[in-house]
PDB file of N, CA and C in Angstrom:
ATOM      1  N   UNK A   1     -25.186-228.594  97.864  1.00  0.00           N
ATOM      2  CA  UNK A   1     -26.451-229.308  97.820  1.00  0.00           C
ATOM      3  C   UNK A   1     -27.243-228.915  96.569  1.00  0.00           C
ATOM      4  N   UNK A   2     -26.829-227.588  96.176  1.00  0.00           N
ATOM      5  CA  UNK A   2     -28.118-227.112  95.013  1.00  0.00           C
ATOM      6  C   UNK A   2     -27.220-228.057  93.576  1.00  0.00           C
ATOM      7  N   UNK A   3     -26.130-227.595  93.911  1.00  0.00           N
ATOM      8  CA  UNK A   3     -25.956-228.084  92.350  1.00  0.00           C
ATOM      9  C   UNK A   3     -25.472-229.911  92.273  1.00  0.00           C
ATOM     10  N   UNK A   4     -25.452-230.989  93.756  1.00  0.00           N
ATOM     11  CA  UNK A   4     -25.658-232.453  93.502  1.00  0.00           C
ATOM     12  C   UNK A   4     -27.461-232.497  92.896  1.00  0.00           C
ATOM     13  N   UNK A   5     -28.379-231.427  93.508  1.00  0.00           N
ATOM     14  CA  UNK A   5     -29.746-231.557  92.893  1.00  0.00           C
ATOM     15  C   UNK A   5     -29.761-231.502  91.773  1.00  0.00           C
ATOM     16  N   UNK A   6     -29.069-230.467  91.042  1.00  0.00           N
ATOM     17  CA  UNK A   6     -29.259-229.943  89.779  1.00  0.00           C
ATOM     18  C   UNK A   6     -28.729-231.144  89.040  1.00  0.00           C
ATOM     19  N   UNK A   7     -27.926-232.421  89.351  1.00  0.00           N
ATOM     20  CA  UNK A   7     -26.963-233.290  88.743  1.00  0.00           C
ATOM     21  C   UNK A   7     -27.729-234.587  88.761  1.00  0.00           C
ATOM     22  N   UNK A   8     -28.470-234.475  89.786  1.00  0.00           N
ATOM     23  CA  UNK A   8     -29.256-235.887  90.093  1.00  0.00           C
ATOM     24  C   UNK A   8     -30.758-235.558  89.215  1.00  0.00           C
ATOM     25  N   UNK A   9     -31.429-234.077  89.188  1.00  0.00           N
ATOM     26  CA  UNK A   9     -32.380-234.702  88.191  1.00  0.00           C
ATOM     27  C   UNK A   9     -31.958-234.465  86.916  1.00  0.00           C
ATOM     28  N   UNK A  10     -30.430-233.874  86.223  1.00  0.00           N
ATOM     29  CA  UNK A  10     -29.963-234.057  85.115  1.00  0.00           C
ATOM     30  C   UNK A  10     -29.613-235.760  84.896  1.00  0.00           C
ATOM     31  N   UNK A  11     -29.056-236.043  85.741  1.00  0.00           N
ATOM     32  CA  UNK A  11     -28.904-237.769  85.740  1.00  0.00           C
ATOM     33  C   UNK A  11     -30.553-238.587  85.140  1.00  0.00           C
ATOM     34  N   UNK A  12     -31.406-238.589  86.058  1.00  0.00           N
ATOM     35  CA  UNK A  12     -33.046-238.963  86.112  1.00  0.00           C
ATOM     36  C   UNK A  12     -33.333-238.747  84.917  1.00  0.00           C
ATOM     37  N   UNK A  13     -33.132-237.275  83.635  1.00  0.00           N
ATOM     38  CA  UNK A  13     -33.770-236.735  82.877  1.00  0.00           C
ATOM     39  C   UNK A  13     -32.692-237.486  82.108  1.00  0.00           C
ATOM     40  N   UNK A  14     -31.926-237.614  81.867  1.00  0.00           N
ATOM     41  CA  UNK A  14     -30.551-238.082  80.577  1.00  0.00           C
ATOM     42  C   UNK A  14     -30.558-239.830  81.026  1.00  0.00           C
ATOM     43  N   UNK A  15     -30.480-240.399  81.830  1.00  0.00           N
ATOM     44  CA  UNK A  15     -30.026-242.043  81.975  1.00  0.00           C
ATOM     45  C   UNK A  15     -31.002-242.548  82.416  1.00  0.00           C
ATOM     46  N   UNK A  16     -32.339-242.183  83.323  1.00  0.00           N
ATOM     47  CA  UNK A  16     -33.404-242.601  83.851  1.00  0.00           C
ATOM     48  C   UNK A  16     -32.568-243.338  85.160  1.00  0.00           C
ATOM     49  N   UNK A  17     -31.533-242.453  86.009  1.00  0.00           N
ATOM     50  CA  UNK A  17     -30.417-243.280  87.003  1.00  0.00           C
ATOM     51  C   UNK A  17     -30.987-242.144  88.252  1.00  0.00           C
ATOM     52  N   UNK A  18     -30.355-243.229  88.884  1.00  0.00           N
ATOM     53  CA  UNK A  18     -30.070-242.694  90.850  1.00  0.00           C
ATOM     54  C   UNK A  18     -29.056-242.201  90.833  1.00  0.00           C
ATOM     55  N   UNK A  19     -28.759-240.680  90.597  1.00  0.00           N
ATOM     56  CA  UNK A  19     -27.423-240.471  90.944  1.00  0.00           C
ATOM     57  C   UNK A  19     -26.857-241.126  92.195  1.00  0.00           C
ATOM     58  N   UNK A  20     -27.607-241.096  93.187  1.00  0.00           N
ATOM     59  CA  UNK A  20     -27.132-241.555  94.553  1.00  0.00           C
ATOM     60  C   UNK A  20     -26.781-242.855  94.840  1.00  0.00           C
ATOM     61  N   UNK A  21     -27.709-244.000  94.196  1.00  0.00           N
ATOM     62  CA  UNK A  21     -27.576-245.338  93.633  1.00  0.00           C
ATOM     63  C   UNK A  21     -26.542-245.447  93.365  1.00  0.00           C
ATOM     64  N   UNK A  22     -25.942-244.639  92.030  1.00  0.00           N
ATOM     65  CA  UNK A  22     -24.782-244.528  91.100  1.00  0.00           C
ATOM     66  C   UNK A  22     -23.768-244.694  92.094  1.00  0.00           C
ATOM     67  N   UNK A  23     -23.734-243.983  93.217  1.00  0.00           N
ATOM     68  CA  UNK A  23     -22.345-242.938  93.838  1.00  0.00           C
ATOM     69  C   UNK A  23     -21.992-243.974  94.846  1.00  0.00           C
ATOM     70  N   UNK A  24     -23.031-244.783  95.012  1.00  0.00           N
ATOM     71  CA  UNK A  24     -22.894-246.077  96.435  1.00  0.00           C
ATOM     72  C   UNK A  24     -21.679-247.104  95.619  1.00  0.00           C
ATOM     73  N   UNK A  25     -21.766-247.342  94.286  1.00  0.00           N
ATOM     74  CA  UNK A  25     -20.881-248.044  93.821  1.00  0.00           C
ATOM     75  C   UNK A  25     -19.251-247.608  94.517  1.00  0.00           C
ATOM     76  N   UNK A  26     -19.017-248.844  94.101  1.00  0.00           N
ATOM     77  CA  UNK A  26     -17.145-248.888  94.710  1.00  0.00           C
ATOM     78  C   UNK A  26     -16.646-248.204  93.651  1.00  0.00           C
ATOM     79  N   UNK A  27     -15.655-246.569  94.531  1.00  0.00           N
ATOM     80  CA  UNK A  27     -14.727-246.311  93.055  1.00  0.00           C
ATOM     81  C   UNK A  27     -15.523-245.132  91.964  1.00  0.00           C
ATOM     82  N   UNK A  28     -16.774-245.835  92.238  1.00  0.00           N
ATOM     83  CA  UNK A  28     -17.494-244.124  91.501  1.00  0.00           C
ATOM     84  C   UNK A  28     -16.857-242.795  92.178  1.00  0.00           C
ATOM     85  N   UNK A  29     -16.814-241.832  91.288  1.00  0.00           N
ATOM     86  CA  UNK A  29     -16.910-240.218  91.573  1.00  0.00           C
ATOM     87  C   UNK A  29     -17.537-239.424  90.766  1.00  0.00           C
ATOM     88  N   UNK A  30     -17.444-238.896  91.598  1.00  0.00           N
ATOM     89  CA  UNK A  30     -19.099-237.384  90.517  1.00  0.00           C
ATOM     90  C   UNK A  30     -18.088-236.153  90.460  1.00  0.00           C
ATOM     91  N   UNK A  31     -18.062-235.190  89.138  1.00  0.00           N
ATOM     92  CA  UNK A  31     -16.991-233.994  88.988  1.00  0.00           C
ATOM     93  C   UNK A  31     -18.315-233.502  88.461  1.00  0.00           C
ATOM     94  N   UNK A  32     -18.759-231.845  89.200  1.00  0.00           N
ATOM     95  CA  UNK A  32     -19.567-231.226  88.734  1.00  0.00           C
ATOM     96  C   UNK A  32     -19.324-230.013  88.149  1.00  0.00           C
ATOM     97  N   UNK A  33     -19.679-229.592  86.981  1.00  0.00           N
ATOM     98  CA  UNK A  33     -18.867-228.558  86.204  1.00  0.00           C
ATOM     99  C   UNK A  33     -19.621-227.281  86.294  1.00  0.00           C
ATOM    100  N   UNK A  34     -19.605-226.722  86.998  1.00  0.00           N
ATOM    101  CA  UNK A  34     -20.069-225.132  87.635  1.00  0.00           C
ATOM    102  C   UNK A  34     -19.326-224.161  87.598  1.00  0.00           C
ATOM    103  N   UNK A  35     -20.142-222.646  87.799  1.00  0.00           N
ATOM    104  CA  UNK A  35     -19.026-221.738  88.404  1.00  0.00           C
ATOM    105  C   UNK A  35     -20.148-220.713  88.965  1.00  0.00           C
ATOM    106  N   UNK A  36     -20.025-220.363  90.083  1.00  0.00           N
ATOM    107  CA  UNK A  36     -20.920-220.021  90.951  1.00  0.00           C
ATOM    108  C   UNK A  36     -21.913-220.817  91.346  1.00  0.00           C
ATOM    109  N   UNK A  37     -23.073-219.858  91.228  1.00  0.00           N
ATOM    110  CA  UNK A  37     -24.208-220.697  91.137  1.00  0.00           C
ATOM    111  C   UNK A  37     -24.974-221.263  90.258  1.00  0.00           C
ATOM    112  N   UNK A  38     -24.162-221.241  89.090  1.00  0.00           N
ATOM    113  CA  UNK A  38     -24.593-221.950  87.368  1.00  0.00           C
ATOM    114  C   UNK A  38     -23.785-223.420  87.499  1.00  0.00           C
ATOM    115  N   UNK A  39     -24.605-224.308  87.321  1.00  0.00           N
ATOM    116  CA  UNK A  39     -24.812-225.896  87.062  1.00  0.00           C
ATOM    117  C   UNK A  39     -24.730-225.757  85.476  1.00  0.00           C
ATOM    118  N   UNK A  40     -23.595-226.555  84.855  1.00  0.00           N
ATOM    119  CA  UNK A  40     -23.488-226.686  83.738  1.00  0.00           C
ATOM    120  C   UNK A  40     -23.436-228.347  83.182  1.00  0.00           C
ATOM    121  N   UNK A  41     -23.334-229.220  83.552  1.00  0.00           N
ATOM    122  CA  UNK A  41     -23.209-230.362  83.419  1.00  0.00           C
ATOM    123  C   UNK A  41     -22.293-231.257  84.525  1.00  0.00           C
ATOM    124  N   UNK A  42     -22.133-232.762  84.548  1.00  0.00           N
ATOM    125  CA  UNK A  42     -21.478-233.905  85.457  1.00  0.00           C
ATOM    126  C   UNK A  42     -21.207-234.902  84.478  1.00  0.00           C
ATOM    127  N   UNK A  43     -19.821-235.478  84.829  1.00  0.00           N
ATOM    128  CA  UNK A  43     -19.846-237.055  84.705  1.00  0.00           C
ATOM    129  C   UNK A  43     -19.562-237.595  86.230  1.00  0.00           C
ATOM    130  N   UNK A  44     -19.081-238.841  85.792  1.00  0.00           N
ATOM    131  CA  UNK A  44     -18.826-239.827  86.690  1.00  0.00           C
ATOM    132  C   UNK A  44     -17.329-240.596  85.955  1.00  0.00           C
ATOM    133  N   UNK A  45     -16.972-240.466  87.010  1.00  0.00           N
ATOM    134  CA  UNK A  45     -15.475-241.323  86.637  1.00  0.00           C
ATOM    135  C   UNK A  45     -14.875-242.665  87.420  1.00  0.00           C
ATOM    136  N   UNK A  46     -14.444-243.252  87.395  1.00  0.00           N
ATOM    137  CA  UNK A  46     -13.655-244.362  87.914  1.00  0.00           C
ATOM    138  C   UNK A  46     -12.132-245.109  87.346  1.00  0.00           C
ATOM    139  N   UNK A  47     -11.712-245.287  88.256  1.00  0.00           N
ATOM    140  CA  UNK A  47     -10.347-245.761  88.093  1.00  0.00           C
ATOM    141  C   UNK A  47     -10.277-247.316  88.453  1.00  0.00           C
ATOM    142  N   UNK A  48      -9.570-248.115  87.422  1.00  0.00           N
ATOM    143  CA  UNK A  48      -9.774-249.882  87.336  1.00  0.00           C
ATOM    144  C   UNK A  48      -8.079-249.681  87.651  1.00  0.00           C
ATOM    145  N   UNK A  49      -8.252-250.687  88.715  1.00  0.00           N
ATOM    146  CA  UNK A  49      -6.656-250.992  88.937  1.00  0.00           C
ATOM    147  C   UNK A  49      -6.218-252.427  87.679  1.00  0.00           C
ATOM    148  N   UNK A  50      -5.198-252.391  87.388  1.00  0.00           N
ATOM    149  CA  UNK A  50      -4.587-253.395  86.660  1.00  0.00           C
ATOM    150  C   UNK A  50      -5.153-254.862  86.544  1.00  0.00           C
ATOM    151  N   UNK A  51      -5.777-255.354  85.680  1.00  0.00           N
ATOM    152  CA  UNK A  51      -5.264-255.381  84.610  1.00  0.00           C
ATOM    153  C   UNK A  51      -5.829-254.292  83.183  1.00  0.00           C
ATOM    154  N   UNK A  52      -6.760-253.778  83.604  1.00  0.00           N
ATOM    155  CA  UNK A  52      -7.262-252.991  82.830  1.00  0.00           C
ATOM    156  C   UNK A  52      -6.577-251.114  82.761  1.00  0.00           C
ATOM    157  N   UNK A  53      -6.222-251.287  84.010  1.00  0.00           N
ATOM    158  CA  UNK A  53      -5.510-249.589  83.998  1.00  0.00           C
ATOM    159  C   UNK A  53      -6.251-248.752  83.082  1.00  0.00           C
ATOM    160  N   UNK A  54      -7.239-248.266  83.648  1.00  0.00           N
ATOM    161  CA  UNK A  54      -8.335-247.333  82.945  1.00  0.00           C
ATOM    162  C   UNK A  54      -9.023-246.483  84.007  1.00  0.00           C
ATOM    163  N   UNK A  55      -9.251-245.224  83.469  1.00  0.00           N
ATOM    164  CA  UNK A  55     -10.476-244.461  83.748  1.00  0.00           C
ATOM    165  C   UNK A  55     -11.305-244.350  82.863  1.00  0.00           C
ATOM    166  N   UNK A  56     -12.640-245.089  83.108  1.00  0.00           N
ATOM    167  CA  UNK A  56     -13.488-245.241  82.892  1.00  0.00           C
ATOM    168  C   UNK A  56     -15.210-244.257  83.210  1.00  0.00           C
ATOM    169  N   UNK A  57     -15.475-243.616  82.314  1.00  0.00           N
ATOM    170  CA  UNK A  57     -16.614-242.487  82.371  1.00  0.00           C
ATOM    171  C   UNK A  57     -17.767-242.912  82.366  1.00  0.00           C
ATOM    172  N   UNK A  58     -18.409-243.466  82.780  1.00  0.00           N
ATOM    173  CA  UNK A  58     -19.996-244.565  82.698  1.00  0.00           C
ATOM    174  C   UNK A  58     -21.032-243.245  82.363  1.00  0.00           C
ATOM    175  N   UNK A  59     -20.982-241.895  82.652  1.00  0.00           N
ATOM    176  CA  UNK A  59     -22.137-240.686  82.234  1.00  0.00           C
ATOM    177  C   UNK A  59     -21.606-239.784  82.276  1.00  0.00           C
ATOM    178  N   UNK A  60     -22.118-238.830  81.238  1.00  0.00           N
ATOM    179  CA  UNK A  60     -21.575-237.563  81.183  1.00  0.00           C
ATOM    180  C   UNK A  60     -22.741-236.383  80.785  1.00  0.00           C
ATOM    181  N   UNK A  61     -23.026-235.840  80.982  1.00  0.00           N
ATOM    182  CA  UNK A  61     -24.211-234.931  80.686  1.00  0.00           C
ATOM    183  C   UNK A  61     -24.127-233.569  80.921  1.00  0.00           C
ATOM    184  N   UNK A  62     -24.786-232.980  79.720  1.00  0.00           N
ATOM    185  CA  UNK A  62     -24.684-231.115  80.198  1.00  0.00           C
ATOM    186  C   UNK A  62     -25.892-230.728  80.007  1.00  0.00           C
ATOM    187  N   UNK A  63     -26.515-229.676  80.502  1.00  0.00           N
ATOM    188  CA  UNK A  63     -27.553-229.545  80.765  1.00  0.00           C
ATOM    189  C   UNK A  63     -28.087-228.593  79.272  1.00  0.00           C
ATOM    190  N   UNK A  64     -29.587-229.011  78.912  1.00  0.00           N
ATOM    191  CA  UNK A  64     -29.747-228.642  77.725  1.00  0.00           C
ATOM    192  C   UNK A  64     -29.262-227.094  76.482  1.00  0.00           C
ATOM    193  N   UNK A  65     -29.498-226.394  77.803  1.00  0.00           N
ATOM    194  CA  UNK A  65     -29.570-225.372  77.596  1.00  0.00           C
ATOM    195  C   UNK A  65     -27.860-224.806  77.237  1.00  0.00           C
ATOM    196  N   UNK A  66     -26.904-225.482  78.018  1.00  0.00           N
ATOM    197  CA  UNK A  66     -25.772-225.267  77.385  1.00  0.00           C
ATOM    198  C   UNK A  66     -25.153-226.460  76.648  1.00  0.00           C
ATOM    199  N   UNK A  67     -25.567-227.269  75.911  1.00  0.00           N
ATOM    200  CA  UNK A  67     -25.322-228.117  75.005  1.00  0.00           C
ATOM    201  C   UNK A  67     -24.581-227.465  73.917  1.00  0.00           C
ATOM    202  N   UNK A  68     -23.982-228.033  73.008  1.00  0.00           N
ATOM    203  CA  UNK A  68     -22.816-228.157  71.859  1.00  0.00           C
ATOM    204  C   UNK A  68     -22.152-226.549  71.747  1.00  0.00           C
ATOM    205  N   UNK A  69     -21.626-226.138  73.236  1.00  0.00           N
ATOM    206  CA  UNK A  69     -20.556-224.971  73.382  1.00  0.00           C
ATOM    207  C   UNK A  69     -19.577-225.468  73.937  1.00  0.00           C
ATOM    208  N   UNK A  70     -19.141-227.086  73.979  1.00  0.00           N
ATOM    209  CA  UNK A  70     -17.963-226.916  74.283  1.00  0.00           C
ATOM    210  C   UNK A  70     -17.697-227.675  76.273  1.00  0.00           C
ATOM    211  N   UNK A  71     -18.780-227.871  76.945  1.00  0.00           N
ATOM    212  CA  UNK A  71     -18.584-227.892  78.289  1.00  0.00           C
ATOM    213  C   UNK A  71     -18.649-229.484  78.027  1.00  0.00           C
ATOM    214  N   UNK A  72     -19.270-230.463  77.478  1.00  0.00           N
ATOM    215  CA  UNK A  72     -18.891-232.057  77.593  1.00  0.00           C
ATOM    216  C   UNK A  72     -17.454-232.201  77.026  1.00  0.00           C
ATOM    217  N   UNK A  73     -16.782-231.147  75.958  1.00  0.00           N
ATOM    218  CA  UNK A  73     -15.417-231.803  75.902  1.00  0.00           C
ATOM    219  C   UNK A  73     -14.728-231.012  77.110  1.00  0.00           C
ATOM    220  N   UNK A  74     -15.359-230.084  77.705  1.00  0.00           N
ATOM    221  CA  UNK A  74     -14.155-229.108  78.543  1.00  0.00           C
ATOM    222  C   UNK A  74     -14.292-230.456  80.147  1.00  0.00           C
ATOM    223  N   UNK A  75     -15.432-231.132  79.943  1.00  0.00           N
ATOM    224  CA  UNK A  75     -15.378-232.260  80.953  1.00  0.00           C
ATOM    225  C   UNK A  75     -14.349-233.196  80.749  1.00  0.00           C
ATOM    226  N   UNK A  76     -14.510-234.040  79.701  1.00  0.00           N
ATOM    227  CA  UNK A  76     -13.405-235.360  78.773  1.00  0.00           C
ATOM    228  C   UNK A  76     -12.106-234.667  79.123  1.00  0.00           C
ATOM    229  N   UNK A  77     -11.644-233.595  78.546  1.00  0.00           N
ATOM    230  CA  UNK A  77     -10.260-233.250  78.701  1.00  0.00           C
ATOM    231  C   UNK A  77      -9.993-232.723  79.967  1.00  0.00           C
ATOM    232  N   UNK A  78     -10.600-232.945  81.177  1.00  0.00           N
ATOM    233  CA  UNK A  78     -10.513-232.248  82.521  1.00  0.00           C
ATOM    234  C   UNK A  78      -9.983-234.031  82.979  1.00  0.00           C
ATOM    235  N   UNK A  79     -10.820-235.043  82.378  1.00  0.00           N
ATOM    236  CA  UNK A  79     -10.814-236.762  82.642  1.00  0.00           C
ATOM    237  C   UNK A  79      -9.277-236.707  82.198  1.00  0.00           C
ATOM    238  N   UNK A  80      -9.221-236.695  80.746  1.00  0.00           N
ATOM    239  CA  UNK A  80      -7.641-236.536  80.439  1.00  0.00           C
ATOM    240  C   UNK A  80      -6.493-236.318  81.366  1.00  0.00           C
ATOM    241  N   UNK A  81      -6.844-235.280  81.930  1.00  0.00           N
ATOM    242  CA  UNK A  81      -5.615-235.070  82.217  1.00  0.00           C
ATOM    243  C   UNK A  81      -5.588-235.811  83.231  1.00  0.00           C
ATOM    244  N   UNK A  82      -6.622-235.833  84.662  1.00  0.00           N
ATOM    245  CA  UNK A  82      -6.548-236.965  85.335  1.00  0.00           C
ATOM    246  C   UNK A  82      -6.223-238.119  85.497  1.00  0.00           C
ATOM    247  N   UNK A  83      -6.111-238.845  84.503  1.00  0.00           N
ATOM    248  CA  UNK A  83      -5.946-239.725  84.231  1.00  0.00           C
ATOM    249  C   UNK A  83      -4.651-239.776  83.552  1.00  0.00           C
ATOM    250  N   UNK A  84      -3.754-238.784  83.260  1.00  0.00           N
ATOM    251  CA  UNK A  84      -2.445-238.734  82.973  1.00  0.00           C
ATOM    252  C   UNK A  84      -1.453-237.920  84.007  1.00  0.00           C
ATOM    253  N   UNK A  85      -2.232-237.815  84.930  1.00  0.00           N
ATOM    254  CA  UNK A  85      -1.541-237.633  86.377  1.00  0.00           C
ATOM    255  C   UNK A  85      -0.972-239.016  87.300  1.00  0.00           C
ATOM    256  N   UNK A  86      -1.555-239.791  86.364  1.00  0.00           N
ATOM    257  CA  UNK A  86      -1.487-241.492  87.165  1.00  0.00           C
ATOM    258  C   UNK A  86      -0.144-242.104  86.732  1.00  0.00           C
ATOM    259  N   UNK A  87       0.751-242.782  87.005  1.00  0.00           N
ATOM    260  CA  UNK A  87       1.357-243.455  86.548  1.00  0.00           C
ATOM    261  C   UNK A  87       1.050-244.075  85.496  1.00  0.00           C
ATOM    262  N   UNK A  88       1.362-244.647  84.102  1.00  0.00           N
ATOM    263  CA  UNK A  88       0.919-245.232  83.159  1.00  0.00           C
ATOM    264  C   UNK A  88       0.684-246.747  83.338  1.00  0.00           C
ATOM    265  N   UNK A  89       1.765-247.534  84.691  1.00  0.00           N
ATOM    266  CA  UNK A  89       1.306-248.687  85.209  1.00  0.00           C
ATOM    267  C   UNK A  89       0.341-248.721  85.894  1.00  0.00           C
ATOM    268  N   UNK A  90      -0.855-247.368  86.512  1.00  0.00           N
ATOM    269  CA  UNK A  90      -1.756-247.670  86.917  1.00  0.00           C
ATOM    270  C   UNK A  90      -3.048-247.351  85.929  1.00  0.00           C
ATOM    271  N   UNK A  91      -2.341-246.711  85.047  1.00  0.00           N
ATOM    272  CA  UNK A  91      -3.606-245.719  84.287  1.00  0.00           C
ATOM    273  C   UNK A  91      -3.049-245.700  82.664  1.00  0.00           C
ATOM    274  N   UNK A  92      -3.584-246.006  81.788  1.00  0.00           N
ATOM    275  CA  UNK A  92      -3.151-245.894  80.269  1.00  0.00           C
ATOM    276  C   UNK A  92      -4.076-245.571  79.380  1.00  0.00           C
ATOM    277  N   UNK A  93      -5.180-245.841  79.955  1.00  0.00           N
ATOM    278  CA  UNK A  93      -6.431-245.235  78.815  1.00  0.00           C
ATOM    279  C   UNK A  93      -7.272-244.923  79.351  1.00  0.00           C
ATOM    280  N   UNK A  94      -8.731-243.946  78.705  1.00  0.00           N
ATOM    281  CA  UNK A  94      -9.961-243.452  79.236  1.00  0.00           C
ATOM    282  C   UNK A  94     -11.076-243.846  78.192  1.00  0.00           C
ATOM    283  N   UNK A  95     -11.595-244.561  78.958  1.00  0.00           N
ATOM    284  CA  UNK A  95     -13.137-245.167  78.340  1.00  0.00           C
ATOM    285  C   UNK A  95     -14.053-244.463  78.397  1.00  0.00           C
ATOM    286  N   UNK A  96     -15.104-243.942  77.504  1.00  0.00           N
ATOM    287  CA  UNK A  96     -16.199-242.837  77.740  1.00  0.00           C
ATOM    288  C   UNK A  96     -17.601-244.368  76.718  1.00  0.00           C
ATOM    289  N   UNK A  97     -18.410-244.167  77.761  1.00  0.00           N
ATOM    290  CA  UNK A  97     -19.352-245.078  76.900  1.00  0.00           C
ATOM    291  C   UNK A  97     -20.599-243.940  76.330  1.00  0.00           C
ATOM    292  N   UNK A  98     -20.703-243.952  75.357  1.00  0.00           N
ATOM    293  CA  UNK A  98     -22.061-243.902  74.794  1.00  0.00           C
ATOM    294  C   UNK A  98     -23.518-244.572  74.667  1.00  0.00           C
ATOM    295  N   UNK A  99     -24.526-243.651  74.759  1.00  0.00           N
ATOM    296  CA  UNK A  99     -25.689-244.569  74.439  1.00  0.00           C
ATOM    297  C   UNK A  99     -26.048-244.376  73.069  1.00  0.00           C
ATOM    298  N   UNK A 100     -27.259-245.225  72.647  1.00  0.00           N
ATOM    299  CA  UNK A 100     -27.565-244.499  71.321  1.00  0.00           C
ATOM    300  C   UNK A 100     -28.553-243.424  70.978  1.00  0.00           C
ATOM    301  N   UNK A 101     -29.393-243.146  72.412  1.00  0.00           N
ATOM    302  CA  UNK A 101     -29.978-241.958  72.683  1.00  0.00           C
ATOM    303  C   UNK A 101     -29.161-240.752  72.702  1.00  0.00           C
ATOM    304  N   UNK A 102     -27.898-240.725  72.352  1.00  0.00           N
ATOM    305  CA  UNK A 102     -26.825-240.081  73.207  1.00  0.00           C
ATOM    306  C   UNK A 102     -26.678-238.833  71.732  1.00  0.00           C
ATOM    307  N   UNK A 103     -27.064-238.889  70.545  1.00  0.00           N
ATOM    308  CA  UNK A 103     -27.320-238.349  69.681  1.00  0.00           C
ATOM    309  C   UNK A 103     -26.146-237.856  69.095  1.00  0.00           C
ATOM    310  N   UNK A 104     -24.854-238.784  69.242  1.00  0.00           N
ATOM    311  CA  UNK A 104     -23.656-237.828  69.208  1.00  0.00           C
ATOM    312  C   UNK A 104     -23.502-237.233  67.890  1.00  0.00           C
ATOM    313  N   UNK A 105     -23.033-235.808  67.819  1.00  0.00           N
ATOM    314  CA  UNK A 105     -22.526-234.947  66.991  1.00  0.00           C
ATOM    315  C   UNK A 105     -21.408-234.704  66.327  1.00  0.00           C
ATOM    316  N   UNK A 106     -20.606-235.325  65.373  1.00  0.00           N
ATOM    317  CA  UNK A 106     -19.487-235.043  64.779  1.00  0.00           C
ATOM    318  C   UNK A 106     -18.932-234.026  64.563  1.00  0.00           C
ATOM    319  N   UNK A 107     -17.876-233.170  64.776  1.00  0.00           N
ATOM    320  CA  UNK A 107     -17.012-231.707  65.192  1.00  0.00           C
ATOM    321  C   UNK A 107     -15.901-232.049  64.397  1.00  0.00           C
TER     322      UNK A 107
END
């Protein structure tokens, strides 16, 4: 419960979203990236059955304070592999959308 809180007003503060809104969708899932009782960031993932065969990332967010160490790609490549656990007739690519608030950083 503490750390869907910690995810839903990281959601509110980063997308201006309902995490919970979000989660009612068909096919949404929430992966929360913790270890103990430290909240480090969430996305959201989904899987499109054919014709698109995709997992698809609609948000991804880490919480300010641990920003550009590494925990939004240690999220993406956690999606990766998931998504290469699938058969390739169900699953072949991973979509991550950006906003343009999203400030991305080149590495």
């Amino acid at each position: 419960a503490h750390h869907f809180a910690a995810a839903s007003a990281l959601c509110a503060a980063e997308f201006q979203d309902d995490l919970g809104e979000i989660l009612q969708n068909e096919g949404i899932k929430l992966c929360l990236l913790v270890e103990g009782r430290r909240f480090y960031g969430f996305f959201l993932y989904k899987f499109w059955c054919p014709p698109l065969k995709a997992l698809s990332i609609p948000r991804i967010a880490v919480e300010p304070k641990y920003q550009l160490l590494g925990f939004g790609r240690l999220m993406v490549s956690w999606a990766i592999q998931k998504a290469k656990q699938k058969p390739r007739h169900e699953c072949n690519r991973v979509s991550l959308s950006a906003t343009p608030e999203a400030g991305l950083v080149a590495m």
